[in-house]
N, C-alpha and C. Protein backbone atom coordinates (compact mmCIF):
# COMPACT_ATOMS: atom_id res chain seq x y z
N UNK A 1 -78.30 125.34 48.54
CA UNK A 1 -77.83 124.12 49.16
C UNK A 1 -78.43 122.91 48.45
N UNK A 2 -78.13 121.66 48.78
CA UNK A 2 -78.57 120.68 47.62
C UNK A 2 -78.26 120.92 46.26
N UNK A 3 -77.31 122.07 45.04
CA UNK A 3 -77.72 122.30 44.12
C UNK A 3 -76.05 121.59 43.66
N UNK A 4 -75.16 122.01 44.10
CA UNK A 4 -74.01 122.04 43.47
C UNK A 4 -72.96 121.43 44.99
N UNK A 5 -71.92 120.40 44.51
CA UNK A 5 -71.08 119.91 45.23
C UNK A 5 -70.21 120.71 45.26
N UNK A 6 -69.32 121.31 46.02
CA UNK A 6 -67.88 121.63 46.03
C UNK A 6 -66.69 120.85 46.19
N UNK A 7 -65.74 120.83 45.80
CA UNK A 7 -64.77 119.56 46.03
C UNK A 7 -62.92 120.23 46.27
N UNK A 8 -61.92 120.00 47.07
CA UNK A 8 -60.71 120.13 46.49
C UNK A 8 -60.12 118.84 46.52
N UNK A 9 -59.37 118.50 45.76
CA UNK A 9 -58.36 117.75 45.38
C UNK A 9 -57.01 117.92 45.14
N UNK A 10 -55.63 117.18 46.06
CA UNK A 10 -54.65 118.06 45.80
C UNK A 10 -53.60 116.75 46.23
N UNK A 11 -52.46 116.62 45.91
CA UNK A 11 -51.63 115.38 46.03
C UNK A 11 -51.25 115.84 47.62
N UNK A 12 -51.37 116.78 48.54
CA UNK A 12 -50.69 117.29 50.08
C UNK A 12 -51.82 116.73 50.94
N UNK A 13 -52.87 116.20 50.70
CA UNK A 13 -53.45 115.69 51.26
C UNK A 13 -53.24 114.29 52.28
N UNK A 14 -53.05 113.89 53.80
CA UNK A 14 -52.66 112.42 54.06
C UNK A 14 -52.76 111.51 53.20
N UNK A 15 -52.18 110.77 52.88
CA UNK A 15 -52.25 109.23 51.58
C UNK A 15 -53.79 109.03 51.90
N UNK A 16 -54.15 108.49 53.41
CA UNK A 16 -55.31 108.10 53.19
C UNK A 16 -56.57 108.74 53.21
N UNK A 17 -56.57 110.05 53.68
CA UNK A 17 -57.44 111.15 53.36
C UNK A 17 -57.69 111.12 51.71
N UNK A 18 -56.48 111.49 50.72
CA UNK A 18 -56.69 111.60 49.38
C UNK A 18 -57.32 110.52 49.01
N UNK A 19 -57.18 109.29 49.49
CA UNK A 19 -57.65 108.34 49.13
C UNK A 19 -58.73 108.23 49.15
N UNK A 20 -59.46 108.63 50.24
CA UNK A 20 -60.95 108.40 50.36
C UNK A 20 -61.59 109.78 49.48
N UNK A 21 -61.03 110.65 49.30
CA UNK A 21 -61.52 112.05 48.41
C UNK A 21 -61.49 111.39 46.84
N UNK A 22 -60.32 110.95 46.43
CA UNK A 22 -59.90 110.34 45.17
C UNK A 22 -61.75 109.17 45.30
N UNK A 23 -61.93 108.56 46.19
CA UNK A 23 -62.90 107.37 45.94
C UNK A 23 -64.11 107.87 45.74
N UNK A 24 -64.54 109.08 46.95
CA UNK A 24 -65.51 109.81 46.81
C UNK A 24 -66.03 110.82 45.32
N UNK A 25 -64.82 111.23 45.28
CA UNK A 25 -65.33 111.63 43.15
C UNK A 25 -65.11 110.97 42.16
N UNK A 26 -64.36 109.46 42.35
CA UNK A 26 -64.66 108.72 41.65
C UNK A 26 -66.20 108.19 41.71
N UNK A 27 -67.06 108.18 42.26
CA UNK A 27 -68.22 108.16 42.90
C UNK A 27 -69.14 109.02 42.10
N UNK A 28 -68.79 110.49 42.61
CA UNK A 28 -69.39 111.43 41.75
C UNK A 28 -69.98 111.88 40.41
N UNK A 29 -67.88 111.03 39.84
CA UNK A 29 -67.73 111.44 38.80
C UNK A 29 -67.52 110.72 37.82
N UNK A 30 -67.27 109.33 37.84
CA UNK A 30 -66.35 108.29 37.41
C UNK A 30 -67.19 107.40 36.40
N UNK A 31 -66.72 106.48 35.94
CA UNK A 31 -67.54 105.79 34.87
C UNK A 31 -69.11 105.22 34.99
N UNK A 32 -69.40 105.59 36.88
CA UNK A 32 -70.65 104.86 37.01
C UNK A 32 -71.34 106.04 37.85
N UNK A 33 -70.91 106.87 37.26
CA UNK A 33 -72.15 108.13 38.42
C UNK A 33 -73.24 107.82 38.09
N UNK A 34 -73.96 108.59 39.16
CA UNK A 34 -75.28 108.70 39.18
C UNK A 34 -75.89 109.52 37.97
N UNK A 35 -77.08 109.40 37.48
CA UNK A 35 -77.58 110.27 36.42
C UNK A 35 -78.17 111.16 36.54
N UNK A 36 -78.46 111.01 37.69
CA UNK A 36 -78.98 112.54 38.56
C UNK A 36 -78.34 113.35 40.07
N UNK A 37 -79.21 114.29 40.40
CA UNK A 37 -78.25 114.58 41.89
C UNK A 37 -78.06 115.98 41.65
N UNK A 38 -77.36 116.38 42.68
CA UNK A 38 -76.65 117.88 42.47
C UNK A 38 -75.50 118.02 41.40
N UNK A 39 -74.93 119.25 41.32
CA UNK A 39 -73.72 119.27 39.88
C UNK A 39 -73.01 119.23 40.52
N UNK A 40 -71.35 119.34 40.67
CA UNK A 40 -70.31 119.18 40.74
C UNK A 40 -69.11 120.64 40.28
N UNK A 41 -68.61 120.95 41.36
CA UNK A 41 -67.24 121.72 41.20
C UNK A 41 -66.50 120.93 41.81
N UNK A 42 -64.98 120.29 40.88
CA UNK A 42 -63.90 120.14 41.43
C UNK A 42 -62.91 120.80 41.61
N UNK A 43 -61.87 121.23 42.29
CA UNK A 43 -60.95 122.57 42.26
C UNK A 43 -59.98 120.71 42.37
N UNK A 44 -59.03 121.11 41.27
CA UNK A 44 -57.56 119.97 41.46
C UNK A 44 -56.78 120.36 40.92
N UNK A 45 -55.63 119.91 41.51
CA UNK A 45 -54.46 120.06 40.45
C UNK A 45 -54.33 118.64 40.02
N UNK A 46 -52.61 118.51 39.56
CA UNK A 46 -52.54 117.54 38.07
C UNK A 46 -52.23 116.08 39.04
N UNK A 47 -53.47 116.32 39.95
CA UNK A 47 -53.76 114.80 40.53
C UNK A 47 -54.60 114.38 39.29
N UNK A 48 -55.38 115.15 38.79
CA UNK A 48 -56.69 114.59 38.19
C UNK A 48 -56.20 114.24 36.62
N UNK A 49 -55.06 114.42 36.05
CA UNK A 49 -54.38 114.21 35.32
C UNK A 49 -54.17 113.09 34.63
N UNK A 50 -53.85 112.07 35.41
CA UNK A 50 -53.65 110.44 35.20
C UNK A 50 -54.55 109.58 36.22
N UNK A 51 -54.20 110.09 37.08
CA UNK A 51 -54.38 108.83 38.19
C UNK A 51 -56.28 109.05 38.74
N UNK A 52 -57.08 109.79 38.22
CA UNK A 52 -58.43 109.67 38.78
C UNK A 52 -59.20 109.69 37.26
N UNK A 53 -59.90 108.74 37.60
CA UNK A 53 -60.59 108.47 35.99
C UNK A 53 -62.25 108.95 36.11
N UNK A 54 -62.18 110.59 35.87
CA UNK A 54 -63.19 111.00 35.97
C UNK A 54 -63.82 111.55 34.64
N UNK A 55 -65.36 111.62 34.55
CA UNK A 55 -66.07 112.22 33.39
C UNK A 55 -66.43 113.95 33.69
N UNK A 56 -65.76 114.95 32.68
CA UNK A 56 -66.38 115.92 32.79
C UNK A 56 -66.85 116.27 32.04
N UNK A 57 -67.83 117.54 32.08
CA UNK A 57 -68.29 117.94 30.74
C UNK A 57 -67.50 119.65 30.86
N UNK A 58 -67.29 120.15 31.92
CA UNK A 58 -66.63 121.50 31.53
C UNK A 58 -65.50 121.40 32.60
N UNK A 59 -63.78 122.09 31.97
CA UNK A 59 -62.63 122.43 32.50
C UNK A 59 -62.03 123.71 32.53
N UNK A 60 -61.86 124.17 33.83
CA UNK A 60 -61.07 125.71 33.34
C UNK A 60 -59.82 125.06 33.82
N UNK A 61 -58.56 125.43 32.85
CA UNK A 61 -56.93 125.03 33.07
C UNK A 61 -56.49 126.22 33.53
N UNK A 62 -55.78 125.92 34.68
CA UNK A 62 -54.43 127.21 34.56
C UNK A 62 -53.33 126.79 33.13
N UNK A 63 -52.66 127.64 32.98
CA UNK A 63 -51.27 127.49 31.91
C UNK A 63 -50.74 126.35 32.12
N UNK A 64 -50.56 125.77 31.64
CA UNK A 64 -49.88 124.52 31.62
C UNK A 64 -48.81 124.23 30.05
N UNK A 65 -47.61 123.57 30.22
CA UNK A 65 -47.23 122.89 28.81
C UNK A 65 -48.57 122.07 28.06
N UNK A 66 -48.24 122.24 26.69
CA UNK A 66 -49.79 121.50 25.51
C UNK A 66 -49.88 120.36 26.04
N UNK A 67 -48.88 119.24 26.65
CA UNK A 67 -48.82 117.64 26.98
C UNK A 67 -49.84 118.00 27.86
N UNK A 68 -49.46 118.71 28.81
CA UNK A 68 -50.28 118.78 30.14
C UNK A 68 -52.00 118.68 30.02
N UNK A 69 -51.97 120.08 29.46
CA UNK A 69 -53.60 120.64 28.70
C UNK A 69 -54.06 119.30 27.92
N UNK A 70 -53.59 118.74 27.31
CA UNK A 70 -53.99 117.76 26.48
C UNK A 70 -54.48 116.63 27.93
N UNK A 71 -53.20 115.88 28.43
CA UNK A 71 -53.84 115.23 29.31
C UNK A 71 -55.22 115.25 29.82
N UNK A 72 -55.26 116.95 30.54
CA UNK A 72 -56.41 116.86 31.39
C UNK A 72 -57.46 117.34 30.07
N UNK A 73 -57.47 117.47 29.02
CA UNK A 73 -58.53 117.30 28.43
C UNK A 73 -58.97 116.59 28.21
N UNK A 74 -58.35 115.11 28.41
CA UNK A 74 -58.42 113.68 28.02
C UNK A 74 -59.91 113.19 29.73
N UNK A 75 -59.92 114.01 30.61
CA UNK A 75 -60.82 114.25 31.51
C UNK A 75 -62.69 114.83 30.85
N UNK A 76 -62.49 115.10 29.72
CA UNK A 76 -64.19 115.83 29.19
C UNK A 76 -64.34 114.47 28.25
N UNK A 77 -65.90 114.21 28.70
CA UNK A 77 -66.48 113.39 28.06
C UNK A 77 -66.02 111.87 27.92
N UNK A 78 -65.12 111.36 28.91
CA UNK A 78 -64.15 110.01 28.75
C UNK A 78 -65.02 108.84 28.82
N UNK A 79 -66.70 108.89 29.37
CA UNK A 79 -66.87 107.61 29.14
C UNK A 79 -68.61 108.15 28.40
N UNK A 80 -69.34 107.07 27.74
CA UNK A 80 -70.36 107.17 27.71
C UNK A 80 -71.53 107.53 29.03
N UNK A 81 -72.30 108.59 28.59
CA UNK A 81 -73.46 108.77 29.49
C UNK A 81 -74.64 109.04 28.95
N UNK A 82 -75.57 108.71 29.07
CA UNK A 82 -76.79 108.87 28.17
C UNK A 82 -77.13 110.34 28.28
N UNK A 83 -77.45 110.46 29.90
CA UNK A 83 -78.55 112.16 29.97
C UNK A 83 -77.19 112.88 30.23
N UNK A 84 -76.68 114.28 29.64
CA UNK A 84 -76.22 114.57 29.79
C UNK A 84 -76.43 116.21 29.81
N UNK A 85 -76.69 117.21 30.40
CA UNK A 85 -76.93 118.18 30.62
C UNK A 85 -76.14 118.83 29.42
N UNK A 86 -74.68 119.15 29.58
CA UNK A 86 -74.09 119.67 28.01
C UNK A 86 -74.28 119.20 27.33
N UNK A 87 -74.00 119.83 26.08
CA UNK A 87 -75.01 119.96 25.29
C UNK A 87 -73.04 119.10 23.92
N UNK A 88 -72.01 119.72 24.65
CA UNK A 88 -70.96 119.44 23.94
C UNK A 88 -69.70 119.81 25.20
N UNK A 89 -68.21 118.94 25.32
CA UNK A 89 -67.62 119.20 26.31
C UNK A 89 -66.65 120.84 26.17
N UNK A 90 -66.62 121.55 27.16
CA UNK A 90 -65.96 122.88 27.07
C UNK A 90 -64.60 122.45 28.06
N UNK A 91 -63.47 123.05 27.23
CA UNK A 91 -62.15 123.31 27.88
C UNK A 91 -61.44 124.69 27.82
N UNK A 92 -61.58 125.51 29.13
CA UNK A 92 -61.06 126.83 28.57
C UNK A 92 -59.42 126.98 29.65
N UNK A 93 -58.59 127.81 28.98
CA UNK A 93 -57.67 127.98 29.61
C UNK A 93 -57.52 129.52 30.17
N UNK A 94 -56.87 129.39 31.50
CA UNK A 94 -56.71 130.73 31.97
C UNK A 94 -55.07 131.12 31.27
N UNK A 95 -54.98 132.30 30.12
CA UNK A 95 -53.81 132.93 29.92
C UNK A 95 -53.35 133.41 30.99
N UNK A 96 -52.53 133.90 31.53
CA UNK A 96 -51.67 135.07 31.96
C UNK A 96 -51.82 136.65 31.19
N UNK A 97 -51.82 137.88 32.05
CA UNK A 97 -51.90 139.19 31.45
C UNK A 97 -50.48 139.13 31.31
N UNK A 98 -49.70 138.98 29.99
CA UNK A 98 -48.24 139.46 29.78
C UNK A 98 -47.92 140.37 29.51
N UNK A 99 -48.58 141.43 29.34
CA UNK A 99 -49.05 142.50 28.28
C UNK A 99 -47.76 143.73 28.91
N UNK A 100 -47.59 143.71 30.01
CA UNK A 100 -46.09 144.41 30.20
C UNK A 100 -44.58 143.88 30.58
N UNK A 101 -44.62 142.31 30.02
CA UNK A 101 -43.57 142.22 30.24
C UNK A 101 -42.98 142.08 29.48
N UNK A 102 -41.00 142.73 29.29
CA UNK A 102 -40.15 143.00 28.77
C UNK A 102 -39.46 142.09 28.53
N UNK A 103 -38.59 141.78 29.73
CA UNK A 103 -37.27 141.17 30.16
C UNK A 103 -37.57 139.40 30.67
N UNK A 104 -36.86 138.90 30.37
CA UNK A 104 -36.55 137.29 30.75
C UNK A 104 -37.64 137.41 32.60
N UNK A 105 -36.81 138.50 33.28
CA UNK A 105 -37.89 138.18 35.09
C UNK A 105 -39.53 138.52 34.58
N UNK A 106 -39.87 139.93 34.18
CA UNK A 106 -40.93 139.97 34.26
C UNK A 106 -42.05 138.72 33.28
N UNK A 107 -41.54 138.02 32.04
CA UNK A 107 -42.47 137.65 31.69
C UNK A 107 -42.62 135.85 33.00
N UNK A 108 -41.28 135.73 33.99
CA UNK A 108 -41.60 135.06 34.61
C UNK A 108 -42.56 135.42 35.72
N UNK A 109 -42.39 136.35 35.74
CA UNK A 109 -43.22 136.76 37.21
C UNK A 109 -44.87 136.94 36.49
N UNK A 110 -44.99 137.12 35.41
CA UNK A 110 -46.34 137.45 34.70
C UNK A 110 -46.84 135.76 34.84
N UNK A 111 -46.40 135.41 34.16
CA UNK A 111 -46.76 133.45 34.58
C UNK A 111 -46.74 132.85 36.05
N UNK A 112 -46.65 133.69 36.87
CA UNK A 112 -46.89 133.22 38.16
C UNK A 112 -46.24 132.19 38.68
N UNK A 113 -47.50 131.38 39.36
CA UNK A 113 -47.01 130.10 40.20
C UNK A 113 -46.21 129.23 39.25
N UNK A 114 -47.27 129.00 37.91
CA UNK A 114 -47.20 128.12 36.91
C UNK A 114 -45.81 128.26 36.58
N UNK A 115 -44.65 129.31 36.58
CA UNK A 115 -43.65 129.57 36.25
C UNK A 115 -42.32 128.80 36.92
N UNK A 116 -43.26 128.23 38.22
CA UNK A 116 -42.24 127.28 39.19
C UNK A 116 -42.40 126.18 39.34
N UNK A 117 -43.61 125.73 38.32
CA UNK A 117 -43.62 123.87 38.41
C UNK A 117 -43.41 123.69 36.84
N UNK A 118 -43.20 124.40 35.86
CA UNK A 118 -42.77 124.43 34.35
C UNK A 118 -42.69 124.94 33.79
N UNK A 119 -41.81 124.73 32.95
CA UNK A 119 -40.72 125.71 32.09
C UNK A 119 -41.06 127.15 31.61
N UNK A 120 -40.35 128.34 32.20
CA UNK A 120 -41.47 129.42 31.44
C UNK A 120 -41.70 129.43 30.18
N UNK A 121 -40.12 129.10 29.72
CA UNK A 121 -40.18 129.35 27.72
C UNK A 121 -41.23 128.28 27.45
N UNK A 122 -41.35 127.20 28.01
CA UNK A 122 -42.45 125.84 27.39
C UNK A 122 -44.44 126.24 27.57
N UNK A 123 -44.58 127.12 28.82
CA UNK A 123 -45.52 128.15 29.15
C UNK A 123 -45.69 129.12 27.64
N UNK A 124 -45.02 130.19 27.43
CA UNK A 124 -44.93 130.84 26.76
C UNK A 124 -45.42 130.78 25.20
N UNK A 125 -44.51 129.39 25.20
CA UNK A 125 -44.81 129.11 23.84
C UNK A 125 -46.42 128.26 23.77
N UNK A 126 -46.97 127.72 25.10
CA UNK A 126 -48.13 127.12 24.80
C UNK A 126 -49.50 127.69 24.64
N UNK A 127 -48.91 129.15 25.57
CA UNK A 127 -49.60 130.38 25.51
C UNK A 127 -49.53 131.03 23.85
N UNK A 128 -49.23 130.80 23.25
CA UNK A 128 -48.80 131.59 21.90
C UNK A 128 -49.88 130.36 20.82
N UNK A 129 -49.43 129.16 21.26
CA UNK A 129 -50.02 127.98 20.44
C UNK A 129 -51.53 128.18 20.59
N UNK A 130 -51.96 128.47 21.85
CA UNK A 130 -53.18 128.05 22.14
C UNK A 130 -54.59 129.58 22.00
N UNK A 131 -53.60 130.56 22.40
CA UNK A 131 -54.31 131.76 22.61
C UNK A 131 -54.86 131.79 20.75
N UNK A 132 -56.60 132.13 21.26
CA UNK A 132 -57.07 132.38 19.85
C UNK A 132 -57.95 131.18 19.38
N UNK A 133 -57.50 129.88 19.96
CA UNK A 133 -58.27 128.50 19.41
C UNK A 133 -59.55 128.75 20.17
N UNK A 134 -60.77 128.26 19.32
CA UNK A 134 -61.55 127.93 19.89
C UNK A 134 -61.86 126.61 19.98
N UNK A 135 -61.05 126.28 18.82
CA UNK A 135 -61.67 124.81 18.57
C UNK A 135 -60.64 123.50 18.60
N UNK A 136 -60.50 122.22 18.81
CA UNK A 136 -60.03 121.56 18.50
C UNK A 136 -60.20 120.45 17.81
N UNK A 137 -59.77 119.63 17.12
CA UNK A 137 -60.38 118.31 16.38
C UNK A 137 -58.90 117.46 16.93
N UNK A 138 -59.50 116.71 18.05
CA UNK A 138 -58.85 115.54 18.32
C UNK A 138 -59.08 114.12 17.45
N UNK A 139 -58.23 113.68 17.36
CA UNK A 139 -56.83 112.97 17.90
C UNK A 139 -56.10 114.04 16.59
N UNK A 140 -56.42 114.11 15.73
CA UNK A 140 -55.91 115.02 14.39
C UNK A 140 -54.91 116.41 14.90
N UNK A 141 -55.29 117.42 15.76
CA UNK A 141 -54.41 117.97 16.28
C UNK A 141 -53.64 117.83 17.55
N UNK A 142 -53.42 117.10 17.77
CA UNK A 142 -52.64 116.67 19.11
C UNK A 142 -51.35 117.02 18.19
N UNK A 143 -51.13 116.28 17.73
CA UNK A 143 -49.16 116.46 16.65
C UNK A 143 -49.05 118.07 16.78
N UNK A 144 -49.36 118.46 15.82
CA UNK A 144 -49.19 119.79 15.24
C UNK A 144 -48.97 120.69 16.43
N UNK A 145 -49.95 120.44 17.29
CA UNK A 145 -49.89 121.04 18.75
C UNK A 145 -48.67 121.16 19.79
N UNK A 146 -48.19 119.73 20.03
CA UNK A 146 -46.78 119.42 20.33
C UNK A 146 -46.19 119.73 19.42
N UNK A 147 -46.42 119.64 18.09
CA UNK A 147 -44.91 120.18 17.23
C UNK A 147 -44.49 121.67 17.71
N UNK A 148 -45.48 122.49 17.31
CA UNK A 148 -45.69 123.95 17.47
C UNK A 148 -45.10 124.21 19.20
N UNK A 149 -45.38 123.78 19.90
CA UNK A 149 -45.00 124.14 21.20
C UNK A 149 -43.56 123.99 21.95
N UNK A 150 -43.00 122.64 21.11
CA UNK A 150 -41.50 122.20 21.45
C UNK A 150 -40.36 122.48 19.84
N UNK A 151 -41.14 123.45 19.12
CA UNK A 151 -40.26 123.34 17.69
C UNK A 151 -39.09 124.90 18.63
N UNK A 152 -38.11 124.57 18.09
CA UNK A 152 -36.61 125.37 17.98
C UNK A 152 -37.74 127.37 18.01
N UNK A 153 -37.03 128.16 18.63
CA UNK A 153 -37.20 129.35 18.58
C UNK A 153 -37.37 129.66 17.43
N UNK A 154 -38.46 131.10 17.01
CA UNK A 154 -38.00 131.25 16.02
C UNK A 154 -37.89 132.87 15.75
N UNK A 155 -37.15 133.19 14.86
CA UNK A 155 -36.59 135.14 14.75
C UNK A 155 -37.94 135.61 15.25
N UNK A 156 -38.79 135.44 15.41
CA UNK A 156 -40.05 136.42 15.70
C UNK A 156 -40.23 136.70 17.04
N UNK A 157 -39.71 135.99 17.98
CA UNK A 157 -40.07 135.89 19.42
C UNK A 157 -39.07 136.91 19.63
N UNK A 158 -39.65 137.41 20.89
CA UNK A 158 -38.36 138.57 21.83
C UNK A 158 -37.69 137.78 22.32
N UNK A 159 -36.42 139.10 22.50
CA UNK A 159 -35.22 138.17 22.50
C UNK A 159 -35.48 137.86 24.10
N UNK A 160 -36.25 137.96 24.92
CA UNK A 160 -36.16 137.45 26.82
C UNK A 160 -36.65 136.13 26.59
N UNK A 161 -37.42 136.12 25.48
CA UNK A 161 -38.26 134.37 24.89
C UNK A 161 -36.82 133.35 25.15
N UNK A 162 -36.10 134.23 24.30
CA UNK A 162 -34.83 133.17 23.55
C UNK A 162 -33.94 133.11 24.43
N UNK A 163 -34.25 133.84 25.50
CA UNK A 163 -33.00 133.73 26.95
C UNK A 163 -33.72 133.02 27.84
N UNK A 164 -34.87 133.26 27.97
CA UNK A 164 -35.45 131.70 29.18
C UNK A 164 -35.14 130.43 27.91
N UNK A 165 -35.45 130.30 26.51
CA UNK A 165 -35.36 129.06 25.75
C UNK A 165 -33.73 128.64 26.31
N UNK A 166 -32.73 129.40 26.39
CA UNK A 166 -31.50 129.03 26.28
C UNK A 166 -31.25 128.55 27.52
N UNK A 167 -32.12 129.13 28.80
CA UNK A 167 -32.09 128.78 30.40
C UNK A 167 -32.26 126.91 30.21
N UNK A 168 -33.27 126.34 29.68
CA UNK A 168 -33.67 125.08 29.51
C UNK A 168 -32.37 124.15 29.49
N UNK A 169 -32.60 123.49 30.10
CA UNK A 169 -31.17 122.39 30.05
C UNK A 169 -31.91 120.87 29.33
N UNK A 170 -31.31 120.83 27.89
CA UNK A 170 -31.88 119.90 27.02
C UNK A 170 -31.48 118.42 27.65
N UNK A 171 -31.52 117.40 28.00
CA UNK A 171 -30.70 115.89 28.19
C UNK A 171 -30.61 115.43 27.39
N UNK A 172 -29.37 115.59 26.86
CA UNK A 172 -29.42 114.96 25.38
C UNK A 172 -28.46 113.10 25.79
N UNK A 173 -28.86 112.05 25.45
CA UNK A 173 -28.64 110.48 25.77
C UNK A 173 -26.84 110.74 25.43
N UNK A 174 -25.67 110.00 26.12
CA UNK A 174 -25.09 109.53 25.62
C UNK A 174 -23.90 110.21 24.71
C-alpha cells in the first residue's frame, strides 16, 4: 500500500466524472508531477491518445493500426523531468496468437476485440510491420512505418489477408 497508484481511464465514464479522473492524472502524470511519491499504473484506452497530456516512461499497447501505436507513443517521455527512475522510455505491444488461423473469420476472431474498433487487414498488416522491432528511431521511422502498413497487398500474404484487404471500403474524393 503507499507503493503504486492504480488508475482506469475510459471515454464511458459521466463527462464529469472523466473529467475529474482526466484532472487527477493530469496531476499525477502531466507536465508538472511531483518528483516523488508512489508509481503509477494507468489502464486506458485511446482517451489517452490525444486529449490527456501525460508523461510516461513505460506502455503496454493492445494491437492497434501504426497511426494509433505511434500516437500513444507520442505519451513516453513528452516533457522534460530531471529524476527519472527509467533509465530509457519502453513501448511494448501485445500481438495476438494467430498461429491457427486460416480463413478471412478465424484470423478475425484471433484479433479479438481490436478486430471491432479497426480494420482487421490494417491490424494484420501492423502486426507483420511491427512484430520483431525492438527498436525505433523517431521522427526518422514514422514514414516507412505508415508506408509499410497502408502499401497495396502484396503476393506473399494469404489469400484470407487479401479478402479482409478487399472487405475495406476505400473513399476515394469525387
Amino acid at each position: 500500500e503507499g507503493t503504486v497508484r492504480v488508475g482506469l481511464l475510459h471515454s464511458r465514464f459521466p463527462f464529469q466524472r472523466r473529467a475529474e479522473l482526466e484532472e487527477d492524472w493530469l496531476e499525477r502524470l502531466g507536465r508538472d508531477r511531483p518528483t516523488d511519491g508512489p508509481g503509477s499504473i494507468l489502464i486506458a484506452t485511446q482517451v489517452v491518445e490525444q486529449s490527456v497530456d501525460i508523461d510516461l516512461d513505460f506502455i503496454v499497447s493492445d494491437l492497434a493500426p501504426t497511426d494509433m501505436l505511434l500516437q500513444r507513443m507520442g505519451r513516453l517521455w513528452r516533457h522534460e523531468r530531471p529524476l527519472r527512475v527509467a533509465t530509457a522510455p519502453e513501448f511494448w505491444v501485445r500481438l495476438p496468437d494467430t498461429s491457427g488461423a486460416s480463413d478471412a473469420m478465424e484470423w478475425k476472431k484471433a484479433l479479438g476485440r481490436s478486430a471491432r474498433v479497426y480494420a482487421p487487414y490494417v491490424l494484420l498488416r501492423t502486426a507483420a510491420v511491427w512484430s520483431g522491432r525492438r527498436e525505433l528511431s523517431l521522427p526518422s521511422d514514422i514514414r516507412p512505418l505508415l508506408e509499410a502498413t497502408y502499401e497495396e497487398p502484396t503476393a506473399k500474404e494469404p489469400e484470407a489477408w487479401k479478402e479482409l484487404h478487399a472487405s475495406l471500403r476505400w473513399m476515394v474524393p469525387g
